[in-house]
N, C-alpha and C. Protein backbone atom coordinates (compact mmCIF):
# COMPACT_ATOMS: atom_id res chain seq x y z
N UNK A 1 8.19 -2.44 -7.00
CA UNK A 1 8.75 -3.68 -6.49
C UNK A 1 10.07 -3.43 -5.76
N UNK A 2 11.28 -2.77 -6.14
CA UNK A 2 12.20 -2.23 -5.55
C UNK A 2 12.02 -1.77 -4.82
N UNK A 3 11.01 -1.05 -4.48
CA UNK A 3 11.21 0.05 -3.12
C UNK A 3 10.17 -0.88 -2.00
N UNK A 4 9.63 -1.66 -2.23
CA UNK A 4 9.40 -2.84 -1.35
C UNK A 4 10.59 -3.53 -0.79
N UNK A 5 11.05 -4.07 -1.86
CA UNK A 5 12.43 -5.24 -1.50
C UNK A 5 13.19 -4.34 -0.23
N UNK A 6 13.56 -3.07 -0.77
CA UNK A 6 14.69 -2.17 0.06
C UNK A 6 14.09 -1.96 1.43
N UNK A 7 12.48 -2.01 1.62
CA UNK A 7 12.08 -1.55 2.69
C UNK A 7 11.83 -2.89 3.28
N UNK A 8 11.43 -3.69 3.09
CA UNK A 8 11.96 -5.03 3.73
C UNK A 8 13.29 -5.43 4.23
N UNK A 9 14.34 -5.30 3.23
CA UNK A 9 15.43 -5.47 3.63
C UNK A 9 16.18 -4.46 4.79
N UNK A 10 15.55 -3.59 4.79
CA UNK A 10 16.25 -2.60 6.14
C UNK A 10 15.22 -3.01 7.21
N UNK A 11 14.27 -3.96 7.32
CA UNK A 11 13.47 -4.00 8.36
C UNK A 11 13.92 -4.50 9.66
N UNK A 12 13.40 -4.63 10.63
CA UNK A 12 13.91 -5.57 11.98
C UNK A 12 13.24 -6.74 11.84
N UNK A 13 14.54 -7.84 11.91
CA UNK A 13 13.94 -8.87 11.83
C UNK A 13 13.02 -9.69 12.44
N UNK A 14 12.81 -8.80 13.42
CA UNK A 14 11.47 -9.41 14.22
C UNK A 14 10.16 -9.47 13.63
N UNK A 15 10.79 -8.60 12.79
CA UNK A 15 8.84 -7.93 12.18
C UNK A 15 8.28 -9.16 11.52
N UNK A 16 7.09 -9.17 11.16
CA UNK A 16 6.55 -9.71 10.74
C UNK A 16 5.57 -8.96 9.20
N UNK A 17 5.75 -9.28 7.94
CA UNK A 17 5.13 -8.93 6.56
C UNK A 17 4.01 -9.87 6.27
N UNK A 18 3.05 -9.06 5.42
CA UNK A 18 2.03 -9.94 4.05
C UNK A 18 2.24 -8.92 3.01
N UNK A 19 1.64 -9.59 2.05
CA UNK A 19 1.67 -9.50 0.85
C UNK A 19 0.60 -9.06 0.08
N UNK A 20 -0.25 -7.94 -0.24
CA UNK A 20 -1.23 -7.73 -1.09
C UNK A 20 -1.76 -7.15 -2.46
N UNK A 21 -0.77 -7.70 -3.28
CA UNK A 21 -1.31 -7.50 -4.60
C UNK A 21 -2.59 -6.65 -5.36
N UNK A 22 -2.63 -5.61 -6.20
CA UNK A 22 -3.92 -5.33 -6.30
C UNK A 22 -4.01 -4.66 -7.97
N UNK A 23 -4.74 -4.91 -8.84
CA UNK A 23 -4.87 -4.55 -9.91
C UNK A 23 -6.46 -4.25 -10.04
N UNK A 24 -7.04 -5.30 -11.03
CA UNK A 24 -8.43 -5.41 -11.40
C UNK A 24 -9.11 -5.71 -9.68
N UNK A 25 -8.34 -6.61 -8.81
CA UNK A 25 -8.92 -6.81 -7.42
C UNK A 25 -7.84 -7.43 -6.52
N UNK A 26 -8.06 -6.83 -5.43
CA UNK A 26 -6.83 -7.25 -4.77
C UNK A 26 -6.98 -8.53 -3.96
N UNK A 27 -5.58 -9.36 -4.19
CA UNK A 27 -5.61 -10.80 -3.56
C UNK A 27 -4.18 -10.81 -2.61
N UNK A 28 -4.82 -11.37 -1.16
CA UNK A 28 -3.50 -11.79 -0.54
C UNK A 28 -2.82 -12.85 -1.36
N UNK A 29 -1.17 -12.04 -1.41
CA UNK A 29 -0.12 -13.01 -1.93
C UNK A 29 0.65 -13.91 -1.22
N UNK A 30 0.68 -13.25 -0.04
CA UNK A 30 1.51 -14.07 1.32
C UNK A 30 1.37 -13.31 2.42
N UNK A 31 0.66 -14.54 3.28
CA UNK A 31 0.26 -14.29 4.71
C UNK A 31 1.39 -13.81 5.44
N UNK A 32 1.11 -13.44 6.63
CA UNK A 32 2.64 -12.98 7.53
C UNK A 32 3.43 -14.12 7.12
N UNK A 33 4.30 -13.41 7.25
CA UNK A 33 5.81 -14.32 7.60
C UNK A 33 6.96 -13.26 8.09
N UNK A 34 7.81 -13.86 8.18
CA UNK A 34 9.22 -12.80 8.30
C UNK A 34 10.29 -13.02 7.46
N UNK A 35 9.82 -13.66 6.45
CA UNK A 35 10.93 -14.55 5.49
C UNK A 35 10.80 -13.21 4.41
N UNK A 36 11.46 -12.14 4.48
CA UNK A 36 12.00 -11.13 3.32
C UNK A 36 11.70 -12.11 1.72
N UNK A 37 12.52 -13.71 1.93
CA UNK A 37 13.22 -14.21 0.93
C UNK A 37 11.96 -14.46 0.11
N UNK A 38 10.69 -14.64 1.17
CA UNK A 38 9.58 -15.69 0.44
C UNK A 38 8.82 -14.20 -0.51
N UNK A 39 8.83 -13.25 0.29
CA UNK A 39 8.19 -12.28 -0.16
C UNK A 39 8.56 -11.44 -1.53
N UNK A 40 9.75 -11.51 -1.43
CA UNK A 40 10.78 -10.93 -2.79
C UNK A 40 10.48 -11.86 -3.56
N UNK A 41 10.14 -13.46 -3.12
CA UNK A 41 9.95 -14.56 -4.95
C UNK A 41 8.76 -14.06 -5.12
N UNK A 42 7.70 -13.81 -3.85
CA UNK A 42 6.08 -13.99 -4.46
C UNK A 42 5.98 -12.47 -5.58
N UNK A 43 6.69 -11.10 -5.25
CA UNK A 43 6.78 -9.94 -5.85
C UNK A 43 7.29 -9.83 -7.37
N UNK A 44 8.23 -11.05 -7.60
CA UNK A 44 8.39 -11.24 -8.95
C UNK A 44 7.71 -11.64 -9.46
N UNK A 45 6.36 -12.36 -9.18
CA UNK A 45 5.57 -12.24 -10.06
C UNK A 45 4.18 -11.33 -10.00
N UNK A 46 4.21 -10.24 -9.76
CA UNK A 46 3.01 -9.19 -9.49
C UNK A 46 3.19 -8.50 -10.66
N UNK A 47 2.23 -8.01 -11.58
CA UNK A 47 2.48 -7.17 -12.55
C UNK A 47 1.36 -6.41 -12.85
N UNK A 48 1.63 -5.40 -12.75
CA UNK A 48 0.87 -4.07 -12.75
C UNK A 48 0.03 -4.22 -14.28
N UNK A 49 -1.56 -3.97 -14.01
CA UNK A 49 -1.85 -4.04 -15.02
C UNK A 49 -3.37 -3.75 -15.10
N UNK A 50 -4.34 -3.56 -15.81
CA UNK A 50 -5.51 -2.96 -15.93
C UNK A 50 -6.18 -2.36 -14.75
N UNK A 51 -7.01 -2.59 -13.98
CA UNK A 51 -7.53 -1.20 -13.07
C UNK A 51 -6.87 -1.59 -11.48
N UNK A 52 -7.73 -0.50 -10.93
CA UNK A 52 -6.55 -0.48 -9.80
C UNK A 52 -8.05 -0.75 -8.65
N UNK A 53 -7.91 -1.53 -7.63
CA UNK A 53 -8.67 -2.00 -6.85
C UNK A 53 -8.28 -1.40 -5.39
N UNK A 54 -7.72 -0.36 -5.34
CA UNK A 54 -6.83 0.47 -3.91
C UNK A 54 -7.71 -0.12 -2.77
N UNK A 55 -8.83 1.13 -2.49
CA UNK A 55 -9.64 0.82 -1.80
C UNK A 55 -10.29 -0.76 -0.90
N UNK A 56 -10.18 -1.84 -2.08
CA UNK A 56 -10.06 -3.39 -1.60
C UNK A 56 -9.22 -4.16 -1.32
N UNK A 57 -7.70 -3.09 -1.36
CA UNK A 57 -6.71 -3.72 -0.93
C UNK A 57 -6.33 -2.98 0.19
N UNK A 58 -6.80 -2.38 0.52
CA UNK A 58 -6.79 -1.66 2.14
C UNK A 58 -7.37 -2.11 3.24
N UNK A 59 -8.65 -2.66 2.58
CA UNK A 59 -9.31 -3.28 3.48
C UNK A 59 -8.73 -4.61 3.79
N UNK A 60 -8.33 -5.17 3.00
CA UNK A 60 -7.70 -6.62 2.36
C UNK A 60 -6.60 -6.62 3.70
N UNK A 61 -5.58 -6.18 3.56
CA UNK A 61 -4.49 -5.28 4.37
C UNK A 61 -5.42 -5.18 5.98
N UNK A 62 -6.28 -4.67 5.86
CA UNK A 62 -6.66 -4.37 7.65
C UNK A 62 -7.14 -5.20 7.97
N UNK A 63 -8.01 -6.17 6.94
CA UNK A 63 -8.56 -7.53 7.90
C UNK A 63 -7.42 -8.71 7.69
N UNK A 64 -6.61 -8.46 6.85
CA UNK A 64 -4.72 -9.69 7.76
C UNK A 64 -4.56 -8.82 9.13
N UNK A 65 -4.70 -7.46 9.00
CA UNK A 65 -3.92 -6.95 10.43
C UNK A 65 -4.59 -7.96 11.27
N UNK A 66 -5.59 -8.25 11.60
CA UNK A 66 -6.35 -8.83 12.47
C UNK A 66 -5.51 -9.84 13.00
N UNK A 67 -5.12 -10.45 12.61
CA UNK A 67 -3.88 -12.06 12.81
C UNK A 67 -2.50 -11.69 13.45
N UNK A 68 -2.18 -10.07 13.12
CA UNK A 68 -1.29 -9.67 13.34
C UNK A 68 -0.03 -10.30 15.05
N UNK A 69 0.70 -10.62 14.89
CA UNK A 69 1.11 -10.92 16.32
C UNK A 69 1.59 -9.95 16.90
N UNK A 70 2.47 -8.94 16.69
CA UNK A 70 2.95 -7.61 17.10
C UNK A 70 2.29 -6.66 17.32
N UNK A 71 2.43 -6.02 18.39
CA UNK A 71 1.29 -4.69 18.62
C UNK A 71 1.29 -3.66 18.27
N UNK A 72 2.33 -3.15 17.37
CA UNK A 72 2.87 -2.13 16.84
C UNK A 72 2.63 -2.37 15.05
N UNK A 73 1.55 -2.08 14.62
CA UNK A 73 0.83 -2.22 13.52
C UNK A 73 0.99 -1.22 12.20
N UNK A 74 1.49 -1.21 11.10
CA UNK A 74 1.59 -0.27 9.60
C UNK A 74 1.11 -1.15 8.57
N UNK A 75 0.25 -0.52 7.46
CA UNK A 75 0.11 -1.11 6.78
C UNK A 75 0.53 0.28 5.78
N UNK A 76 1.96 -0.58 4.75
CA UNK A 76 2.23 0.11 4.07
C UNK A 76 1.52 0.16 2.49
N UNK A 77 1.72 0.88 1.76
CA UNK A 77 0.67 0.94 0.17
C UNK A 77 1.81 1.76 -0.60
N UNK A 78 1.52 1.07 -1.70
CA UNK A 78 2.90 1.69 -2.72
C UNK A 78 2.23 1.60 -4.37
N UNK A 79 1.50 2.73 -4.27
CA UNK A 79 0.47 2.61 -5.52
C UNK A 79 0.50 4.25 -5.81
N UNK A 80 0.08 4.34 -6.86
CA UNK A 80 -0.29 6.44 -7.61
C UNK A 80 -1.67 6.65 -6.81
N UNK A 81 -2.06 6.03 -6.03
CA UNK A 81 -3.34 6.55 -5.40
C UNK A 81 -4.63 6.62 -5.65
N UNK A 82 -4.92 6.12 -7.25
CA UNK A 82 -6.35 6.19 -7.97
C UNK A 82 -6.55 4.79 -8.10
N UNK A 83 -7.66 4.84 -7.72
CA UNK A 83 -8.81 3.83 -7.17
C UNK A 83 -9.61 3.92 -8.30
N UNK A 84 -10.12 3.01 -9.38
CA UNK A 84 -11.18 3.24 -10.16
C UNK A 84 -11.81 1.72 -10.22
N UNK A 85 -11.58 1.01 -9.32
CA UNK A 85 -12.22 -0.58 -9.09
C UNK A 85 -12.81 -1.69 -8.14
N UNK A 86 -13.10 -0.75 -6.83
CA UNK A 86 -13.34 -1.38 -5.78
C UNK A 86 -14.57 -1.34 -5.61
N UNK A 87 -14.79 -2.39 -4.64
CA UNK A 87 -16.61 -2.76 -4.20
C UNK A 87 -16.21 -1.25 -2.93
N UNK A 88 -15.15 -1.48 -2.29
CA UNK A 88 -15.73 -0.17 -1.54
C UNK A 88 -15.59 0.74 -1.68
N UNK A 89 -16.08 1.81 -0.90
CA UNK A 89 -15.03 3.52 -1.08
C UNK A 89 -14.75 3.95 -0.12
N UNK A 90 -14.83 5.26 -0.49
CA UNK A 90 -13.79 6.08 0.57
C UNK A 90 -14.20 5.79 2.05
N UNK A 91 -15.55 6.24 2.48
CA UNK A 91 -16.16 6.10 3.60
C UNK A 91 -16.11 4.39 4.37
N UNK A 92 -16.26 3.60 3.46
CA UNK A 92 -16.41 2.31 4.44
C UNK A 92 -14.53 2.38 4.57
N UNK A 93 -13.66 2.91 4.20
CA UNK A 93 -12.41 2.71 4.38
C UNK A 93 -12.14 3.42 5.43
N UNK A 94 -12.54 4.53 5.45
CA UNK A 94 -12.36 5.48 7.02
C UNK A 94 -13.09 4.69 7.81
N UNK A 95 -14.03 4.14 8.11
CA UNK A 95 -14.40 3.73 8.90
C UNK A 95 -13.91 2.22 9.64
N UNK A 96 -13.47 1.44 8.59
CA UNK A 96 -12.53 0.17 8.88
C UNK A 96 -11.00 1.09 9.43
N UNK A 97 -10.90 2.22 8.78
CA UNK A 97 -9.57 2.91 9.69
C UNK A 97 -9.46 3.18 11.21
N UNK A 98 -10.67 3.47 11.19
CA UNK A 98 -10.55 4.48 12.89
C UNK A 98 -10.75 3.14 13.50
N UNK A 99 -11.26 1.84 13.04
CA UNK A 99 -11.29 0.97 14.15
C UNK A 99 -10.32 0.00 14.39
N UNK A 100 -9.18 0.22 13.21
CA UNK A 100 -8.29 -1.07 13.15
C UNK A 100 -7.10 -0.38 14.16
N UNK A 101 -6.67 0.36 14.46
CA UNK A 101 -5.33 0.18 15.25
C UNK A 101 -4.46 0.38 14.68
N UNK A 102 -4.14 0.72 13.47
CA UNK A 102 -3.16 0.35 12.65
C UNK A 102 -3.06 1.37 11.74
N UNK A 103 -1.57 2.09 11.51
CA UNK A 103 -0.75 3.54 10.81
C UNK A 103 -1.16 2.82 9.56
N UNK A 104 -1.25 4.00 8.63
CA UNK A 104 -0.98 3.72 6.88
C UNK A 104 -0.18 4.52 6.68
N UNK A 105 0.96 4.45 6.06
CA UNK A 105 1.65 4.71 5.46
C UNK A 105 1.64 4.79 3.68
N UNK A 106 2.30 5.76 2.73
CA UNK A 106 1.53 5.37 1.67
C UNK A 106 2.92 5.50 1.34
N UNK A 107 3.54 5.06 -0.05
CA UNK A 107 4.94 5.53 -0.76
C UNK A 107 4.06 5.65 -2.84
N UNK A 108 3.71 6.83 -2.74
CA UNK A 108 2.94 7.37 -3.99
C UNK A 108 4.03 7.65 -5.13
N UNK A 109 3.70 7.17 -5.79
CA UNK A 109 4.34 7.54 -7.39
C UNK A 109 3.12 8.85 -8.20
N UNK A 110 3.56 10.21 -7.94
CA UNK A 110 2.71 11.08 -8.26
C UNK A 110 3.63 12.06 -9.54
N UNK A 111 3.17 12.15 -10.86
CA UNK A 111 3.66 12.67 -11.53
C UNK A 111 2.28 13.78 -11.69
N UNK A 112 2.85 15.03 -11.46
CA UNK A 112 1.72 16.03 -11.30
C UNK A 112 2.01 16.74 -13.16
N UNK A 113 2.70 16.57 -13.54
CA UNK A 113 2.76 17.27 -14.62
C UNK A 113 2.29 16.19 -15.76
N UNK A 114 1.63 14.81 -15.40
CA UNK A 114 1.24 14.41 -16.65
C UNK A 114 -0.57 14.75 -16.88
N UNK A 115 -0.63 15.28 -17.79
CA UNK A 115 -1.87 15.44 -18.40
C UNK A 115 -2.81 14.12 -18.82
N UNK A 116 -2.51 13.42 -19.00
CA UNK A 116 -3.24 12.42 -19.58
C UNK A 116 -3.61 11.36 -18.24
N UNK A 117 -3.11 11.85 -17.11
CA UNK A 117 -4.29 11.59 -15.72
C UNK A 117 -5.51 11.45 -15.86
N UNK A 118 -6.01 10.20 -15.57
CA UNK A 118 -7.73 10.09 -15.39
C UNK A 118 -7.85 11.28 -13.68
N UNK A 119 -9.41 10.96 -13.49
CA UNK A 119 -9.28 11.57 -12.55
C UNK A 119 -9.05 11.21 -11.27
N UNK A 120 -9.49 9.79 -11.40
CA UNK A 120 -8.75 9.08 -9.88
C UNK A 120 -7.27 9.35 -9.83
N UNK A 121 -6.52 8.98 -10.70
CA UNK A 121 -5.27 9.16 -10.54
C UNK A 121 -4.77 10.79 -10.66
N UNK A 122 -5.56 11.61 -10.15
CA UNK A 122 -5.26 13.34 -9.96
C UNK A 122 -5.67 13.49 -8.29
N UNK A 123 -6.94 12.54 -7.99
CA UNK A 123 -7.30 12.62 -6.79
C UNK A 123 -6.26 11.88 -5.95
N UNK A 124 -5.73 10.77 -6.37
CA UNK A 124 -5.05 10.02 -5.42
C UNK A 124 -4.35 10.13 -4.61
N UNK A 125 -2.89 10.64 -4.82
CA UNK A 125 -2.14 11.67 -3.57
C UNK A 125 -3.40 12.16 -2.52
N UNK A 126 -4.18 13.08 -2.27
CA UNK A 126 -4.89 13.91 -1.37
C UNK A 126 -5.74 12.40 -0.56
N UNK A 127 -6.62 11.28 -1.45
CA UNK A 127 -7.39 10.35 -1.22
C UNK A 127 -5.90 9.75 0.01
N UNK A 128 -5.12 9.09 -0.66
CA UNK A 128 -4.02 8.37 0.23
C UNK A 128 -3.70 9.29 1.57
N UNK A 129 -3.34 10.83 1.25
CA UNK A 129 -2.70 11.27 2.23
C UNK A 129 -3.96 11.82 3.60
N UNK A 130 -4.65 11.98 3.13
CA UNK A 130 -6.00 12.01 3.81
C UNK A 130 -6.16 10.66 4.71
N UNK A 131 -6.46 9.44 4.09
CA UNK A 131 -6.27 8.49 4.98
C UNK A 131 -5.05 8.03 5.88
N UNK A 132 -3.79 8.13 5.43
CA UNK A 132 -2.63 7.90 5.98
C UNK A 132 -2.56 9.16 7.41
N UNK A 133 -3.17 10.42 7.02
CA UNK A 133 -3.29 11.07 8.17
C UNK A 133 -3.95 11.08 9.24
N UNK A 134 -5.08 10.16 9.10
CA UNK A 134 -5.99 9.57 10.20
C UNK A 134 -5.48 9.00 10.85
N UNK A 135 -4.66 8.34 10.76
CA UNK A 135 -4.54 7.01 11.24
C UNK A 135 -3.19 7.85 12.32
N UNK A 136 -2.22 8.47 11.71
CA UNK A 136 -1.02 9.03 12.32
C UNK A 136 0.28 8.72 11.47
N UNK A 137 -0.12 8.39 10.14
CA UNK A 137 1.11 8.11 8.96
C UNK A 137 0.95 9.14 8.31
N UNK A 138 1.71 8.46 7.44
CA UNK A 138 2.28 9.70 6.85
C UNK A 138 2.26 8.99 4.86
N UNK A 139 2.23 9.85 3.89
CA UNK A 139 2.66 9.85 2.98
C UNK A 139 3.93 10.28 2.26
N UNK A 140 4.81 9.28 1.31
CA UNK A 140 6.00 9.97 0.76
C UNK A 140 5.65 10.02 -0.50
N UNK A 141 5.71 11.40 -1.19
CA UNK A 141 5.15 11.08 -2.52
C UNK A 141 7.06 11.67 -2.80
N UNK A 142 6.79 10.76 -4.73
CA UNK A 142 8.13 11.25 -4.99
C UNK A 142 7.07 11.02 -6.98
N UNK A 143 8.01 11.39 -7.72
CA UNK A 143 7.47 12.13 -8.84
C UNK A 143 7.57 11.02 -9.80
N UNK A 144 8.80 9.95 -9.59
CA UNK A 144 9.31 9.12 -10.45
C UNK A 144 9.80 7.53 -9.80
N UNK A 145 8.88 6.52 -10.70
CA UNK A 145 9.32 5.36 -10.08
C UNK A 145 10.77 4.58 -9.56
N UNK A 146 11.93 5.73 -10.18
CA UNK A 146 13.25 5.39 -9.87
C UNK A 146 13.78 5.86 -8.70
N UNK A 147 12.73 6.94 -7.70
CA UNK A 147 13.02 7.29 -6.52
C UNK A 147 12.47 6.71 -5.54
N UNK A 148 11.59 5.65 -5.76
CA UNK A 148 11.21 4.73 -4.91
C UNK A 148 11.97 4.40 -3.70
N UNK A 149 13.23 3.78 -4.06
CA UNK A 149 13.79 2.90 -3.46
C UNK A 149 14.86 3.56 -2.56
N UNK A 150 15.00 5.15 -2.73
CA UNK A 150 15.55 5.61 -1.94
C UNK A 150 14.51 6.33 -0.90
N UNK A 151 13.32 6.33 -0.98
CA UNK A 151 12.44 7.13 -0.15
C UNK A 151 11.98 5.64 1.39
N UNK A 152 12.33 4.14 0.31
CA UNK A 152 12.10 3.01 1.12
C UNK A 152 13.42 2.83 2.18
N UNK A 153 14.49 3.32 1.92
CA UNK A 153 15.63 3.40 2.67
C UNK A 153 15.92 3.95 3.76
C-alpha cells in the first residue's frame, strides 16, 4: 500500500490512475481518475488475504487500459508474483499483452530465502519479469515489504 501511495504521489499530475485489487479474484476498485486523494481512501481498505488471482488482475488492468485517455500507457502490479487463482493463465495473458499497447511494470516483494514458498510464489519473480519484458518494462524486485516505498520513489 505504501509504495503505491509514494508512487502516486511523485506522479504528474496529468496522469490519469485505476485501481485493481486482487486476492481470491480481482475487482476494479476505482476507475481512472487523477484524484491521488480518492485512490489512497479506496487502498485503505484492500487487505491482502487468501489466494492470489494475478493473472485476472492483469487482464482486469488491460481491459480499463482500453478507456484509457493518454497515449502513453503502464500498467503497474505490486504483488510476490504467484498466481494460484485465476480463470486465466499464462498464455491468454501474453497474448492480451502483445495486443494491448501498454508497458507492465511489476514492483515484486521476493524473499528468495523463505522455504515455506508454495510453488507459484517461487515461480513468480521469472512469471512477472517475463511478462513485464514483453511488453518493454521492467521489474523491481526488492526482498522486503519495507523497501517498497523507496523502489516507488
Amino acid at each position: 500500500r505504501q509504495a503505491a501511495i509514494q508512487f502516486l504521489r511523485t506522479a504528474n499530475p496529468r496522469d490519469e490512475f485505476f485501481l485493481v485489487s486482487f486476492n481470491d479474484r480481482a475487482e476494479l476498485t476505482s476507475r481512472f481518475t487523477s484524484s491521488i486523494e480518492e485512490l489512497e481512501n479506496r487502498m485503505m481498505f484492500t487487505v491482502a488475504k487468501g489466494r492470489t488471482a494475478l493473472l485476472d488482475a492483469i487482464y482486469l488492468g488491460l481491459s480499463q487500459m482500453r478507456s484509457a485517455r493518454n497515449g502513453k500507457r503502464a500498467l503497474l502490479i505490486i504483488s510476490d508474483g504467484g498466481d494460484n487463482h485465476s480463470r486465466y493463465n499464462e498464455a491468454d495473458i501474453r497474448n492480451f499483452l502483445k495486443e494491448a499497447d501498454c508497458q507492465l511494470y511489476a514492483m515484486g516483494v521476493f524473499d528468495v530465502n523463505d522455504m515455506g514458498r508454495t510453488t507459484e510464489e517461487r515461480y513468480g519473480p521469472s512469471l512477472l519479469s517475463e511478462l513485464a519484458e514483453m511488453t518493454g518494462g521492467r521489474v523491481f524486485p526488492v526482498s522486503s515489504l519495507g523497501d517498497l516505498p523507496d523502489i516507488a520513489a
